[in-house]
Protein backbone atom coordinates (compact mmCIF):
# COMPACT_ATOMS: atom_id res chain seq x y z
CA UNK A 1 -35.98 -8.28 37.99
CA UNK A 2 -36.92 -6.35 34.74
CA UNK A 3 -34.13 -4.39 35.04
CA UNK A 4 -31.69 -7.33 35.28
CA UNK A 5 -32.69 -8.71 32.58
CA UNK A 6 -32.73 -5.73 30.16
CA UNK A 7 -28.93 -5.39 31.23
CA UNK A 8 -28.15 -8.86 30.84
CA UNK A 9 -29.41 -8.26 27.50
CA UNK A 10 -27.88 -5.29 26.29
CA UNK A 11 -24.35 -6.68 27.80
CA UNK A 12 -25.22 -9.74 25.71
CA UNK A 13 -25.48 -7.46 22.80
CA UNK A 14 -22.65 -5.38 23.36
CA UNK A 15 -20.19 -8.65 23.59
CA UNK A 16 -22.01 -10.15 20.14
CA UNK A 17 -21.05 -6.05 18.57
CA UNK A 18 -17.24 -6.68 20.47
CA UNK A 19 -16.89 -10.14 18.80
CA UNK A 20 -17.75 -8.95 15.11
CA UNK A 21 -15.82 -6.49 15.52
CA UNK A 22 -13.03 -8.91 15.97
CA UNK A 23 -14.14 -10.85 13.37
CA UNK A 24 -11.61 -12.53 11.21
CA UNK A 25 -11.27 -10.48 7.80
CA UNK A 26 -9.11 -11.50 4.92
CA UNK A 27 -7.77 -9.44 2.48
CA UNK A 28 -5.88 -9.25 -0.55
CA UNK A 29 -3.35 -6.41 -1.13
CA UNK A 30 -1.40 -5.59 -4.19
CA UNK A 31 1.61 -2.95 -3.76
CA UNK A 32 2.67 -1.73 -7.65
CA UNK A 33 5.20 0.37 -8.75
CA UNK A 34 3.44 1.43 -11.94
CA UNK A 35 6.29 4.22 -13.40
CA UNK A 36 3.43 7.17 -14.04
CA UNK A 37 1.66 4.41 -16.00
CA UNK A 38 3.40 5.38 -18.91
CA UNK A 39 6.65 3.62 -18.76
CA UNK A 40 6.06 1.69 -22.14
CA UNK A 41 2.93 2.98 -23.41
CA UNK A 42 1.30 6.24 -23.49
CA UNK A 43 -1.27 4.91 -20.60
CA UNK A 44 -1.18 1.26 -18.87
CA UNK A 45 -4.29 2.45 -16.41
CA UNK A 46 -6.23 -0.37 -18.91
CA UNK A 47 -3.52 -2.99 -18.48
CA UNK A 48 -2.75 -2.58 -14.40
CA UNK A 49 -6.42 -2.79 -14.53
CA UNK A 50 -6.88 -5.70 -15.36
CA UNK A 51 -3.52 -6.73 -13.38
CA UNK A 52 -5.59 -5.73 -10.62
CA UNK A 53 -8.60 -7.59 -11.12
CA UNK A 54 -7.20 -10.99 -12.26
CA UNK A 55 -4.98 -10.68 -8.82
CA UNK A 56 -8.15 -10.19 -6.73
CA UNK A 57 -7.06 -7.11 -5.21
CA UNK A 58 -9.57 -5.37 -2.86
CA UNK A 59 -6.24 -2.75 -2.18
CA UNK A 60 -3.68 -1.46 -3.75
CA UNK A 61 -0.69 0.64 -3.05
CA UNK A 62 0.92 2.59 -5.95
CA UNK A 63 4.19 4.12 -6.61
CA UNK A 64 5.56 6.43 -9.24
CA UNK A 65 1.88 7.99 -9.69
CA UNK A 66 1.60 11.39 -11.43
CA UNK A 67 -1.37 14.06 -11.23
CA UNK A 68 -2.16 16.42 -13.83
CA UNK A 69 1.29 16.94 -14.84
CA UNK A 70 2.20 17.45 -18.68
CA UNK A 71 4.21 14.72 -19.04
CA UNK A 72 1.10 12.97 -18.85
CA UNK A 73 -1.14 14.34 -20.60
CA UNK A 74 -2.01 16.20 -17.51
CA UNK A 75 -4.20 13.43 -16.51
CA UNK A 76 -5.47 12.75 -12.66
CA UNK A 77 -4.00 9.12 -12.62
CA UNK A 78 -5.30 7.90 -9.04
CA UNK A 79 -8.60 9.26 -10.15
CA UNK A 80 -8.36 7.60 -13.38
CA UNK A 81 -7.29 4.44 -12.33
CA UNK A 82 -10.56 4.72 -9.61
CA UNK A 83 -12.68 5.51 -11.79
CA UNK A 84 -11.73 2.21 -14.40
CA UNK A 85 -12.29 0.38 -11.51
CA UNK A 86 -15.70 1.27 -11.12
CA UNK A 87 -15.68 3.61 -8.62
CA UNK A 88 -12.90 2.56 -6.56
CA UNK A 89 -11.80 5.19 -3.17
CA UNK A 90 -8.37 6.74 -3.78
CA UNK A 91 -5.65 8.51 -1.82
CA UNK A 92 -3.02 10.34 -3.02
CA UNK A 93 0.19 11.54 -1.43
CA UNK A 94 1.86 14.47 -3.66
CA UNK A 95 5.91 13.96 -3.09
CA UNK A 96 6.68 16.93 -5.39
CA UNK A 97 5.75 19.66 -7.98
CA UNK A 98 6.90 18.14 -11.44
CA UNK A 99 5.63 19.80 -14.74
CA UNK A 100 2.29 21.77 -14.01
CA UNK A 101 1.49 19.05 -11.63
CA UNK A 102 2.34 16.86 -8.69
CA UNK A 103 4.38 13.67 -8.74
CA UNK A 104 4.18 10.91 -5.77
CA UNK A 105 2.55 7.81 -4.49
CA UNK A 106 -0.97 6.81 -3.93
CA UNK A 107 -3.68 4.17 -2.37
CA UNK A 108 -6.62 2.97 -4.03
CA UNK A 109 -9.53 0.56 -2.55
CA UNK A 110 -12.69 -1.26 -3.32
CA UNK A 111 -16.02 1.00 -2.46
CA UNK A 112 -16.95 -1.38 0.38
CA UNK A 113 -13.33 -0.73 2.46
CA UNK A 114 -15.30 2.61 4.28
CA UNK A 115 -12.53 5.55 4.60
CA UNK A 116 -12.05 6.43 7.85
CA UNK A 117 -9.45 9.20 7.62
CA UNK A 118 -6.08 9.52 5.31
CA UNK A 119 -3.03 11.61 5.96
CA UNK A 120 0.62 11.78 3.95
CA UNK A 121 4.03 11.70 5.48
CA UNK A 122 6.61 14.22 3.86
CA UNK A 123 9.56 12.12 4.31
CA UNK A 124 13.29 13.68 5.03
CA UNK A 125 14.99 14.31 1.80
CA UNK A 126 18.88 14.69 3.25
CA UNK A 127 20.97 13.55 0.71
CA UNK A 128 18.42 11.76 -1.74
CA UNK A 129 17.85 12.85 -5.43
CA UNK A 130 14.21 14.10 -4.54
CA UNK A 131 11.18 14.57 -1.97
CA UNK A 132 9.49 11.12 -1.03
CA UNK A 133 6.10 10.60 0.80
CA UNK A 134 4.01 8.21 2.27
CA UNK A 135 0.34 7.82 1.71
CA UNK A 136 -2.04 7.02 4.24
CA UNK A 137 -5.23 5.31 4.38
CA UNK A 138 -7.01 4.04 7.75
CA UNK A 139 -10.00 1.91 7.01
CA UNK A 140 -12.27 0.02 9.53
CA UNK A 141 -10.46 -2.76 10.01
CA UNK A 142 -6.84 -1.64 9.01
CA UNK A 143 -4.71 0.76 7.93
CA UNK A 144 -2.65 1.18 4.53
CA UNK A 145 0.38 3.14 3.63
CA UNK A 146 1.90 3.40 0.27
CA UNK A 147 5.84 4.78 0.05
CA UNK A 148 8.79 4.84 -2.13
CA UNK A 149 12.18 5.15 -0.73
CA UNK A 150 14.82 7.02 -2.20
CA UNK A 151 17.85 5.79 -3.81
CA UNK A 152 20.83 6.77 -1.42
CA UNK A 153 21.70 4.91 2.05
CA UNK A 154 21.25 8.22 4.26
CA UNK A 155 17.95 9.12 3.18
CA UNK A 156 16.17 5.61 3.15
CA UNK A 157 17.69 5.24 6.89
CA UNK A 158 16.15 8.60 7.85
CA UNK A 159 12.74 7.97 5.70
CA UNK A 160 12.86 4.68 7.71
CA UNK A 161 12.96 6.53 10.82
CA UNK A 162 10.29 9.07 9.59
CA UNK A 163 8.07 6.46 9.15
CA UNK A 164 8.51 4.62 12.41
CA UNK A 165 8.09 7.60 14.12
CA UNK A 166 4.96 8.72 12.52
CA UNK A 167 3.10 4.97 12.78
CA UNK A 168 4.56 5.43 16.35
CA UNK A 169 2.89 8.86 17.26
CA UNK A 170 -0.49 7.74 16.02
CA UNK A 171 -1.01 4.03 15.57
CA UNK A 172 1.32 2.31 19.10
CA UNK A 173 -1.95 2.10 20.86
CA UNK A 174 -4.50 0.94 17.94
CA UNK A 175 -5.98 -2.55 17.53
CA UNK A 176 -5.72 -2.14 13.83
CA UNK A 177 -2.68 -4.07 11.82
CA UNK A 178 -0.74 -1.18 9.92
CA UNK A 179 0.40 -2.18 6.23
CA UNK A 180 2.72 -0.92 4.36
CA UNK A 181 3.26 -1.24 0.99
CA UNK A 182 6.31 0.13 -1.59
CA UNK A 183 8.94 0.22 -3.80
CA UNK A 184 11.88 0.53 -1.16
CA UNK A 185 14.72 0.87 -3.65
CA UNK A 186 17.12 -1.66 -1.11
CA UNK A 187 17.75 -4.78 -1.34
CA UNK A 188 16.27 -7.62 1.46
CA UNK A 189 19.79 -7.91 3.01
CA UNK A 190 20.21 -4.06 3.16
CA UNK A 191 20.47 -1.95 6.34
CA UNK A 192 17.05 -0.13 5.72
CA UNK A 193 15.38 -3.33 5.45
CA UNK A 194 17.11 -4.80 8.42
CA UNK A 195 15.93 -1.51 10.06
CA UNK A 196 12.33 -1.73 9.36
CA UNK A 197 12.29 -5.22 10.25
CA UNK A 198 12.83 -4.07 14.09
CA UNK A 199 9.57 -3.09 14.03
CA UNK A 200 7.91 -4.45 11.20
CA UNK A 201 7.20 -8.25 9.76
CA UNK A 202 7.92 -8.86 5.96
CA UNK A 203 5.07 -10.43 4.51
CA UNK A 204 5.77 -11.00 0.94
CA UNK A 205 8.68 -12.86 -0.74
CA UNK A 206 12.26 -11.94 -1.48
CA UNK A 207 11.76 -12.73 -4.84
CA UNK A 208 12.75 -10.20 -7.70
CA UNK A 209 10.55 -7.50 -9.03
CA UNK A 210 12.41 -5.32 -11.05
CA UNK A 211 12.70 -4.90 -13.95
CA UNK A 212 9.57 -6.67 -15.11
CA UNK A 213 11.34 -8.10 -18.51
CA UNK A 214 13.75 -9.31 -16.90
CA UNK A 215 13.69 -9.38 -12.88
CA UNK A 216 17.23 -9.41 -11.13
CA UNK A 217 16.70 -6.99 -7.96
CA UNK A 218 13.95 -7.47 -5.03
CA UNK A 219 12.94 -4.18 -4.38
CA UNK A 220 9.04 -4.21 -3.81
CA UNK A 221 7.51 -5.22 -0.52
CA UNK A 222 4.67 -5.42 1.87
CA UNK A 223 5.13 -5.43 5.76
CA UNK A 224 2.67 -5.17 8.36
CA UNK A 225 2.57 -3.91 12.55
CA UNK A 226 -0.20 -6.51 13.63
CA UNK A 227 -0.74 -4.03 16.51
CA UNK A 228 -1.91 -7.17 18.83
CA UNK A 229 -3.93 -9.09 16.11
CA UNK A 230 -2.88 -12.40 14.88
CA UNK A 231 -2.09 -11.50 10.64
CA UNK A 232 -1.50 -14.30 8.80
CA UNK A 233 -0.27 -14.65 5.11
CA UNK A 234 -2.98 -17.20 3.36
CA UNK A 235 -0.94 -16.29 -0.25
CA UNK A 236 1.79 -14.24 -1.87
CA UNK A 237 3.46 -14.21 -5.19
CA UNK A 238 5.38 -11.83 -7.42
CA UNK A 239 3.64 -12.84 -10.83
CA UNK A 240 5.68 -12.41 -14.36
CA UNK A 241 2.28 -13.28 -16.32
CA UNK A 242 -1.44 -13.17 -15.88
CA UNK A 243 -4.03 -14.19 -18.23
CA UNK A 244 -5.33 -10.82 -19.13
CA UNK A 245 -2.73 -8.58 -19.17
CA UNK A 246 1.24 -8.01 -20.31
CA UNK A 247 3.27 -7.41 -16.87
CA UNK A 248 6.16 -7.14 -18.68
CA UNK A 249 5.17 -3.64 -20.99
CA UNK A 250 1.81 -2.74 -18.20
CA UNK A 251 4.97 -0.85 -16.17
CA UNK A 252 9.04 -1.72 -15.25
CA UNK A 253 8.26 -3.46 -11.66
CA UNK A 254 6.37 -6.44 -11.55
CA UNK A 255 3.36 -6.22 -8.99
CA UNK A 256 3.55 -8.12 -5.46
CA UNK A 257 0.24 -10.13 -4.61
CA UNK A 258 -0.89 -11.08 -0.62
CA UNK A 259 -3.50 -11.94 0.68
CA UNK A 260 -4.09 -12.25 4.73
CA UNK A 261 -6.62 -13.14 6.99
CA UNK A 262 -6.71 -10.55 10.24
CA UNK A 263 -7.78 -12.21 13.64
């Protein structure tokens, strides 16, 4: 009878452990093209800062990022921006050598998002102007990839397919919703888009993004694999102003906001 009841007990326990894990979560994400944070000023870190903050961001996917390259100052930006954040995590995904350093994308997180492992993708250049990558973060309760797409219809169709194949190999069988986040260079009614949406859900609106003077062109978008959980989109904007800091001169894309709850 003792026994019985200790493993009535611990299967109690086990299904309270199953159902937090489960728990609903909700998230905002913020995916920012920030042109090596230098597109109008010797250093926006400061001023996609505070982008960051006033959005609520608790992630963040970044494109044109350099590290430690002279046209920089030869400055470690993902670490830079992580540590003006207070001691943010950060990813970064080298796409290429450029000037003494590396040039490429990167993913940056609040403390309390716990790392579980990160990766890059070396995307297929083919007939593109340069190597692109993808970075890769997997946290507890999701994972997040940052990517920017090159300019030419052959390579974003194979960099598609890179991608689709690599979320394929490793994430088909997870429970985990797989974001992505970028500057895709293609517009919504393109054929790379159309591709990705065979597999992928749009989350964020076709509303323009670049240039951020002026916006004309949607470029920048977040999708998502739900991977069998329910994601649903609470919020999402593509702001022109905040409160505490100048979109227009803090880099030449405008950021894209969204925040989802995971069930």
């Amino acid at each position: 009878m003792k026994l019985t009841r200790i493993i009535a007990a611990a299967c109690l326990l086990m299904g309270v452990f199953a159902c937090k894990s489960q728990e609903t979560k909700t998230i905002t994400l913020v995916q920012y093209n920030v042109g090596v944070f230098a597109k109008y000023d010797s250093s926006s870190v400061d001023a996609v800062k505070r982008a960051v903050l006033e959005m609520g961001a608790d992630a963040v996917t970044f494109n044109e990022v350099d590290s430690c390259t002279t046209r920089t100052g030869s400055v470690d930006q993902m670490a830079a921006f992580a540590e003006a954040m207070g001691g943010w995590n950060q990813h970064y995904a080298a796409a290429m050598p450029y000037k003494g350093g590396a040039y490429g994308v990167g993913v940056a997180a609040k403390p309390e998002l716990e790392v579980v492992r990160v990766d890059k993708i070396a995307l297929p250049k083919l007939d593109g102007r340069e190597p692109r990558a993808v970075a890769v973060v997997e946290y507890n309760d999701f994972v997040l990839c940052s990517t920017h797409l090159d300019l030419t219809l052959e390579s974003q169709l194979g960099q598609v397919a890179a991608i689709n194949q690599y979320v394929d190999s490793l994430y088909a069988d997870s429970t985990k919703p797989v974001f992505i986040g970028g500057d895709f260079n293609c517009f919504p009614d393109s054929e790379p888009i159309a591709e990705f949406q065979k597999t992928w859900t749009l989350l964020t609106p076709v509303t323009n993004s670049f240039p951020s003077h002026a916006p004309d062109r949607c470029i920048d978008y977040i999708f998502v694999r739900e991977n069998g959980r329910k994601v649903n989109v609470v919020a999402t904007s593509i702001p022109e102003t905040l409160e505490t800091a100048d979109l227009a001169t803090a880099s030449d894309h405008l950021p894209v906001a969204l925040t989802v709850t995971i069930e």
